[in-house]
C-alpha atoms as a PDB file:
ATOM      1  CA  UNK A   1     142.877  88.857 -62.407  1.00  0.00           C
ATOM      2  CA  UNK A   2     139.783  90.763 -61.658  1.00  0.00           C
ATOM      3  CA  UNK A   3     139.535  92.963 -65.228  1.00  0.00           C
ATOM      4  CA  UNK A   4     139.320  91.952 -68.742  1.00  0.00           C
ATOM      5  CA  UNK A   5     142.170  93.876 -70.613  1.00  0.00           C
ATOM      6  CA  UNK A   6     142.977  93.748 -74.660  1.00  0.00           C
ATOM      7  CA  UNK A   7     144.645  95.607 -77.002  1.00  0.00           C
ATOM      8  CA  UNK A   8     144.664  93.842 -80.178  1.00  0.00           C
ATOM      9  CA  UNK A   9     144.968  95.851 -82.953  1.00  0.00           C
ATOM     10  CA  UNK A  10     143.628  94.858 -86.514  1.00  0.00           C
ATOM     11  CA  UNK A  11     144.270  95.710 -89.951  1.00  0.00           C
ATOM     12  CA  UNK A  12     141.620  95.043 -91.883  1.00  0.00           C
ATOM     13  CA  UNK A  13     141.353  95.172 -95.760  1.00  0.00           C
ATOM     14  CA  UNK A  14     138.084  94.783 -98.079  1.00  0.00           C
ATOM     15  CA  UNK A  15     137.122  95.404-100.976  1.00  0.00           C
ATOM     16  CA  UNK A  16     133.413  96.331-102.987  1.00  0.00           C
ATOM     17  CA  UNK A  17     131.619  93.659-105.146  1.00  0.00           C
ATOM     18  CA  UNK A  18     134.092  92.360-108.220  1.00  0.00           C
ATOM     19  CA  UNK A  19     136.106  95.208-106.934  1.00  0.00           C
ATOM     20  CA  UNK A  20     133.915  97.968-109.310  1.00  0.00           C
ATOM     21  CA  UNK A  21     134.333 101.094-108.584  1.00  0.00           C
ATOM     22  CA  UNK A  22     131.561 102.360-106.234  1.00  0.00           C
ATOM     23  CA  UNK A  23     132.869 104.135-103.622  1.00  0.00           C
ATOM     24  CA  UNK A  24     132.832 107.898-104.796  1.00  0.00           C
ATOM     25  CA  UNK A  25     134.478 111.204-103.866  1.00  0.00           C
ATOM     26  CA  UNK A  26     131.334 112.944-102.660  1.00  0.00           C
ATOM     27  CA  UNK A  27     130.629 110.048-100.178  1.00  0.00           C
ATOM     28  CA  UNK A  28     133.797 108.249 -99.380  1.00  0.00           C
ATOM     29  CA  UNK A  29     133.802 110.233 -95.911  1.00  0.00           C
ATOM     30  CA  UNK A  30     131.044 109.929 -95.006  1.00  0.00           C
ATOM     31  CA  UNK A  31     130.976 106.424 -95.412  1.00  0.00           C
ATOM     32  CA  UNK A  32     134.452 106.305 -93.684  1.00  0.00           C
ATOM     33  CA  UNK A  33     132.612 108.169 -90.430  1.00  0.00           C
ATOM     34  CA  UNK A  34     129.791 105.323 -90.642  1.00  0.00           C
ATOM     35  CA  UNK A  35     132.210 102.805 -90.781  1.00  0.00           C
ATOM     36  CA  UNK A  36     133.934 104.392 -87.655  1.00  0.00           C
ATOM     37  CA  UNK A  37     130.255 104.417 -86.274  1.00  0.00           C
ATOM     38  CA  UNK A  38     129.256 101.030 -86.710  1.00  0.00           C
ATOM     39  CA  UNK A  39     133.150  99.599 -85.109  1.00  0.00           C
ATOM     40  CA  UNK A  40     132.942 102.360 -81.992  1.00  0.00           C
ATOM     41  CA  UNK A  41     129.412 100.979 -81.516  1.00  0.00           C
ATOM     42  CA  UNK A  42     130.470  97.417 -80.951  1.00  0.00           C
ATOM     43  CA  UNK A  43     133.439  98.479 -78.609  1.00  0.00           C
ATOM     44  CA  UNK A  44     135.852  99.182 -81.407  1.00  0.00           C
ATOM     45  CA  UNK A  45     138.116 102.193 -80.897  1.00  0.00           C
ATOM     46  CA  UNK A  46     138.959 103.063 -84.276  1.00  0.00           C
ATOM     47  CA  UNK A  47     142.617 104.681 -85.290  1.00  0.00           C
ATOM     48  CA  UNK A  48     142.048 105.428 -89.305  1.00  0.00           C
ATOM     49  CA  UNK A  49     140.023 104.585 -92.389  1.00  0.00           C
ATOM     50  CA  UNK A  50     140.542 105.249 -95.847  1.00  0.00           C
ATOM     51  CA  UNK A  51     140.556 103.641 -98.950  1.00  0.00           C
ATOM     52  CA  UNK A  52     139.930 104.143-102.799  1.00  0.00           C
ATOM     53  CA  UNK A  53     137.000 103.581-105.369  1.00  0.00           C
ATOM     54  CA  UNK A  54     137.217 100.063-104.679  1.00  0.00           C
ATOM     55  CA  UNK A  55     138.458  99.082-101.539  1.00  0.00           C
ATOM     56  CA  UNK A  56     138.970 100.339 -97.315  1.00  0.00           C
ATOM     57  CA  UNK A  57     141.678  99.693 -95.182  1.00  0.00           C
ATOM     58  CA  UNK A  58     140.610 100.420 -91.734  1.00  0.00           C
ATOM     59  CA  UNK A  59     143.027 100.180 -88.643  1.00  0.00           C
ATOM     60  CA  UNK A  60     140.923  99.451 -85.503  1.00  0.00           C
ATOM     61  CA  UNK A  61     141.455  97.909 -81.801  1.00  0.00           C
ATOM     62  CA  UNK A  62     139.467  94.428 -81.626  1.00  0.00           C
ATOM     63  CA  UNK A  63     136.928  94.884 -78.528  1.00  0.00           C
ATOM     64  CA  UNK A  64     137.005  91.509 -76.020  1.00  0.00           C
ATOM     65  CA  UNK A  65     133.179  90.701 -76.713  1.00  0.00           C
ATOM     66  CA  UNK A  66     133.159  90.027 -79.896  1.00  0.00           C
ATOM     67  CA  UNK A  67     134.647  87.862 -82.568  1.00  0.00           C
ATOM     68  CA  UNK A  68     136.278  89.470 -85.278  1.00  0.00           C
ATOM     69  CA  UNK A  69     134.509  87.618 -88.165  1.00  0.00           C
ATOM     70  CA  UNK A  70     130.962  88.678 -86.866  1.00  0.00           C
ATOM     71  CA  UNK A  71     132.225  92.353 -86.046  1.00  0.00           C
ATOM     72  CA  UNK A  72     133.290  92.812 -90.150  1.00  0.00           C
ATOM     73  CA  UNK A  73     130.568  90.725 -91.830  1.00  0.00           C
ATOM     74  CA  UNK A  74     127.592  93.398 -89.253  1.00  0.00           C
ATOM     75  CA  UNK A  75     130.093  96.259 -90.172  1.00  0.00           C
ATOM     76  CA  UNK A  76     129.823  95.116 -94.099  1.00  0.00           C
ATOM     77  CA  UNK A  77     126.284  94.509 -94.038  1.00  0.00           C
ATOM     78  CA  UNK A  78     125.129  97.426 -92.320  1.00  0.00           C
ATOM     79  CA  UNK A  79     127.530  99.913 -94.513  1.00  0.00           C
ATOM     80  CA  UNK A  80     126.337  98.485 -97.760  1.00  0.00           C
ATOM     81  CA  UNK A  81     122.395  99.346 -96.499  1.00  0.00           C
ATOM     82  CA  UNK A  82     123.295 102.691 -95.141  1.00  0.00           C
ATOM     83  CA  UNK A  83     124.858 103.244 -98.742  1.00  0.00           C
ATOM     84  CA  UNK A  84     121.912 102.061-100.470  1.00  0.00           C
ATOM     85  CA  UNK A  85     119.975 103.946 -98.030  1.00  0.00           C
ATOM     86  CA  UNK A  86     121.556 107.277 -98.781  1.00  0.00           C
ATOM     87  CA  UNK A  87     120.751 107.250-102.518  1.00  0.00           C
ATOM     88  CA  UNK A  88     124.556 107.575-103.075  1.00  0.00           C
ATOM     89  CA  UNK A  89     124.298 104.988-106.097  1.00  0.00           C
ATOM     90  CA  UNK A  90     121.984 104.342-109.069  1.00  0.00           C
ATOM     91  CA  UNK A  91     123.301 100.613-108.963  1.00  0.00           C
ATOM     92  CA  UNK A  92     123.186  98.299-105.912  1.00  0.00           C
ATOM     93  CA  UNK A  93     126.506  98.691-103.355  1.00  0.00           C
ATOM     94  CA  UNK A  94     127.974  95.752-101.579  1.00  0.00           C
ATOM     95  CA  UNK A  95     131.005  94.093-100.717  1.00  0.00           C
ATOM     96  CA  UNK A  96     132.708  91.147-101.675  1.00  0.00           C
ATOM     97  CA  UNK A  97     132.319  88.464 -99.019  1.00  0.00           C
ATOM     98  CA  UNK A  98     135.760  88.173 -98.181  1.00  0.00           C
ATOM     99  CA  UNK A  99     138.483  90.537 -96.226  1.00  0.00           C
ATOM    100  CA  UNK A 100     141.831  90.363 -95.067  1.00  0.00           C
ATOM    101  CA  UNK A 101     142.461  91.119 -91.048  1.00  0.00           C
ATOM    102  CA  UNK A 102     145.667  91.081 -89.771  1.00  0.00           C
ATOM    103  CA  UNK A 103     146.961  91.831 -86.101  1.00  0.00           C
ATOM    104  CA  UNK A 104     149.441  94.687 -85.713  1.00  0.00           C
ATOM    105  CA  UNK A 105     152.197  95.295 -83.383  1.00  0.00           C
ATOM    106  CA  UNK A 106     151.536  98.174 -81.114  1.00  0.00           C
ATOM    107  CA  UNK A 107     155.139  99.492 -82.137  1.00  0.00           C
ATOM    108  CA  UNK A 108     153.882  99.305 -86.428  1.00  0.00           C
ATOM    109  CA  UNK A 109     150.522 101.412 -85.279  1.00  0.00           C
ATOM    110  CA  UNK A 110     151.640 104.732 -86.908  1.00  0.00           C
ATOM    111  CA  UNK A 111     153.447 102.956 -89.617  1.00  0.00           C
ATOM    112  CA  UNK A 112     150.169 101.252 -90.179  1.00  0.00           C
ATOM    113  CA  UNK A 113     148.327 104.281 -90.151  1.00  0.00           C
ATOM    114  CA  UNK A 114     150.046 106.506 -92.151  1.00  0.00           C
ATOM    115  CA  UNK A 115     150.201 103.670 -94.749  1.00  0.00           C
ATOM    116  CA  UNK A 116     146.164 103.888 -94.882  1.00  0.00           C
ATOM    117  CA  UNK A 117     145.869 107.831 -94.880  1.00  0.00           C
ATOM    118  CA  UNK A 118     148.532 107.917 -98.143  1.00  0.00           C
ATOM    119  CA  UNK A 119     146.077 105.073-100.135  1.00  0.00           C
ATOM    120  CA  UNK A 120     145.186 107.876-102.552  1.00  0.00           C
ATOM    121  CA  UNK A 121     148.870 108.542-103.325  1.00  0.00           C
ATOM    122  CA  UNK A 122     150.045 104.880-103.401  1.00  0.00           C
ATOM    123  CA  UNK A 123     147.383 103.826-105.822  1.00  0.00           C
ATOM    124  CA  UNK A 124     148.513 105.985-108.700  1.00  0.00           C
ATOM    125  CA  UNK A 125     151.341 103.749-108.464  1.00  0.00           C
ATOM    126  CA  UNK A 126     150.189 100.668-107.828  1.00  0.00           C
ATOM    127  CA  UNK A 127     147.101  98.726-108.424  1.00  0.00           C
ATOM    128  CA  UNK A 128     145.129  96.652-105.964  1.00  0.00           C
ATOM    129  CA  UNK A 129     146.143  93.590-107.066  1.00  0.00           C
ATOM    130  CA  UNK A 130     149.803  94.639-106.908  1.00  0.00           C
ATOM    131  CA  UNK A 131     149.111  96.184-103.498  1.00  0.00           C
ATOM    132  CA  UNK A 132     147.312  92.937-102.021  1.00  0.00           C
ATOM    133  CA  UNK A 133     149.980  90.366-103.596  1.00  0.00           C
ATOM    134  CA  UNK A 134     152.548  92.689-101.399  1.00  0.00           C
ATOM    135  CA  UNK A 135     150.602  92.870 -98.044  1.00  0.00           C
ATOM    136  CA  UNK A 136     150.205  89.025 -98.464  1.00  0.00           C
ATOM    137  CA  UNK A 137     153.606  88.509 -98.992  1.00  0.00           C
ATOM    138  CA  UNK A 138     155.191  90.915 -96.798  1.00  0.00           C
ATOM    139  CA  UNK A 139     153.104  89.428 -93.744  1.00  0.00           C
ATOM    140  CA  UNK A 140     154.525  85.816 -93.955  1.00  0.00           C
ATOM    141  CA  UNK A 141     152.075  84.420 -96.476  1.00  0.00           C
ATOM    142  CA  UNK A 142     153.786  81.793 -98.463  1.00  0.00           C
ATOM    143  CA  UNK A 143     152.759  81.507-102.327  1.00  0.00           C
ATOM    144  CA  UNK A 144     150.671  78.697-102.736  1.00  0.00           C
ATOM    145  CA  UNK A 145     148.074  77.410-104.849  1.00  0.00           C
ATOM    146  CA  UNK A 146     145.271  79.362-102.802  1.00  0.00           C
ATOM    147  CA  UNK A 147     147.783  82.477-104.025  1.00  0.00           C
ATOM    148  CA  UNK A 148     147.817  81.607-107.681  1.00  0.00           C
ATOM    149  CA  UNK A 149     143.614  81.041-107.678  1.00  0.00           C
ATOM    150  CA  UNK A 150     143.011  83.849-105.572  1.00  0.00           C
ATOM    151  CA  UNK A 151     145.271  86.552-105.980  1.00  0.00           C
ATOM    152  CA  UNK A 152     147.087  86.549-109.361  1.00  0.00           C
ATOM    153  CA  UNK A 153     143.631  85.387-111.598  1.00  0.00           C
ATOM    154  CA  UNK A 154     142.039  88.573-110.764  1.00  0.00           C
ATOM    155  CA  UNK A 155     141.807  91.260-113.579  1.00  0.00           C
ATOM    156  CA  UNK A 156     142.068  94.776-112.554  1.00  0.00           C
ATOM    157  CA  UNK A 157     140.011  96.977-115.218  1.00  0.00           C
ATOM    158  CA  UNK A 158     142.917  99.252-115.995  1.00  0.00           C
ATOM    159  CA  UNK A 159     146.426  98.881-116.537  1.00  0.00           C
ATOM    160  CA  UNK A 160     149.716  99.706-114.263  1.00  0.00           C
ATOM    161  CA  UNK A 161     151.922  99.367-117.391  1.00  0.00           C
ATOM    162  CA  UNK A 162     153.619  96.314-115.971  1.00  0.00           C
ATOM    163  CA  UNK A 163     155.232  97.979-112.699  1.00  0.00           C
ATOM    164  CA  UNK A 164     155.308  95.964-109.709  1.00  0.00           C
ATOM    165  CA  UNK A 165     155.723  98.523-106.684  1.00  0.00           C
ATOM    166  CA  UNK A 166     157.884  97.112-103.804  1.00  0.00           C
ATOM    167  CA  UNK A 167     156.086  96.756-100.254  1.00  0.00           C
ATOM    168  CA  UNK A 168     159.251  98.709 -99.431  1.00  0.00           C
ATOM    169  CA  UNK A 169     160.009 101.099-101.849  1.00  0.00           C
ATOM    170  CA  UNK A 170     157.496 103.600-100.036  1.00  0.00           C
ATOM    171  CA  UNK A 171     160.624 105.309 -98.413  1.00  0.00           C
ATOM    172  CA  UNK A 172     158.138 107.745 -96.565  1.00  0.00           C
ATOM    173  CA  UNK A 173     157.017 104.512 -94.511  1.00  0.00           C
ATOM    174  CA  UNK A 174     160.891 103.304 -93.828  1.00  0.00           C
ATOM    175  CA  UNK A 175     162.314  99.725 -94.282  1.00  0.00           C
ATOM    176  CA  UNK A 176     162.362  96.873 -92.362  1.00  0.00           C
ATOM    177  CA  UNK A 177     160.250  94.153 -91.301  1.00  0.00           C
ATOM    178  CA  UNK A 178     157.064  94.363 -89.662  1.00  0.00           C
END
């Protein structure tokens, strides 16, 4: 075969340092469009991004030329100095040094993205924690003890008054297995 051709597409999830709430109204899009920026620049065509105060889920096709670990930690790094760089905060932005990145079936893309352009709307429902126990679980992750350390030790700073959402439940986004 004479071409290179991909189309991996990648759902990635991360979140800002201890999960604080830094990302604000007034510059959430405009760090969404940098984000967009910084993936298109290293040949990543990018479907959606959105996220809350404390996290981004962006939905993005992986380019051949470069390794997905590299591609989020330069995206992370250079978002956090173009943040500090805009004066946006009177504290120091970064993220936390981990993600989530999951490949996506071309037939769950819209699913996918219309999941990430209603993250407003689900998180007055559900919390992050909730949310990211869910995604792990509904994409094959098995509990185990990296679960319990990881996942359920983490303290959100407000409550959901004890409702656990189902992945499902969303009816707008349909049932079924992804």
């Amino acid at each position: 075969m004479n071409h290179t051709l991909t189309q991996i597409w990648v759902h990635a999830i991360w979140c800002t340092r201890d999960r604080k709430s830094l990302i604000k109204t007034v510059f959430q899009a405009p760090l969404n469009r940098y984000l967009r920026y910084k993936l298109q620049e290293m040949d990543c065509p990018v479907r959606v991004i959105n996220g809350t105060s404390d996290h981004v889920h962006l939905l993005f096709q992986l380019g051949h030329e470069v390794p997905l670990t590299r591609l989020i930690e330069h995206t992370q790094r250079e978002s956090a100095r173009w943040v500090h760089e805009q004066h946006f905060l009177q504290i120091p932005f970064s993220w936390q040094p981990g993600y989530c990145a999951l490949s996506v079936s071309g037939s769950m893309v819209q699913r996918v993205e219309a999941f990430i352009r209603e993250q407003r709307l689900f998180h007055q429902k559900t919390t992050f924690i909730q949310e990211y126990r869910q995604f792990l679980t509904k994409c094959g992750f098995v509990e185990n003890e990296w679960m319990r350390r990881n996942v359920r030790r983490a303290r959100m700073p407000f409550s959901a008054a004890g409702k656990e959402a189902e992945w499902d439940s969303l009816t707008r986004f349909g049932k079924g297995t992804g």
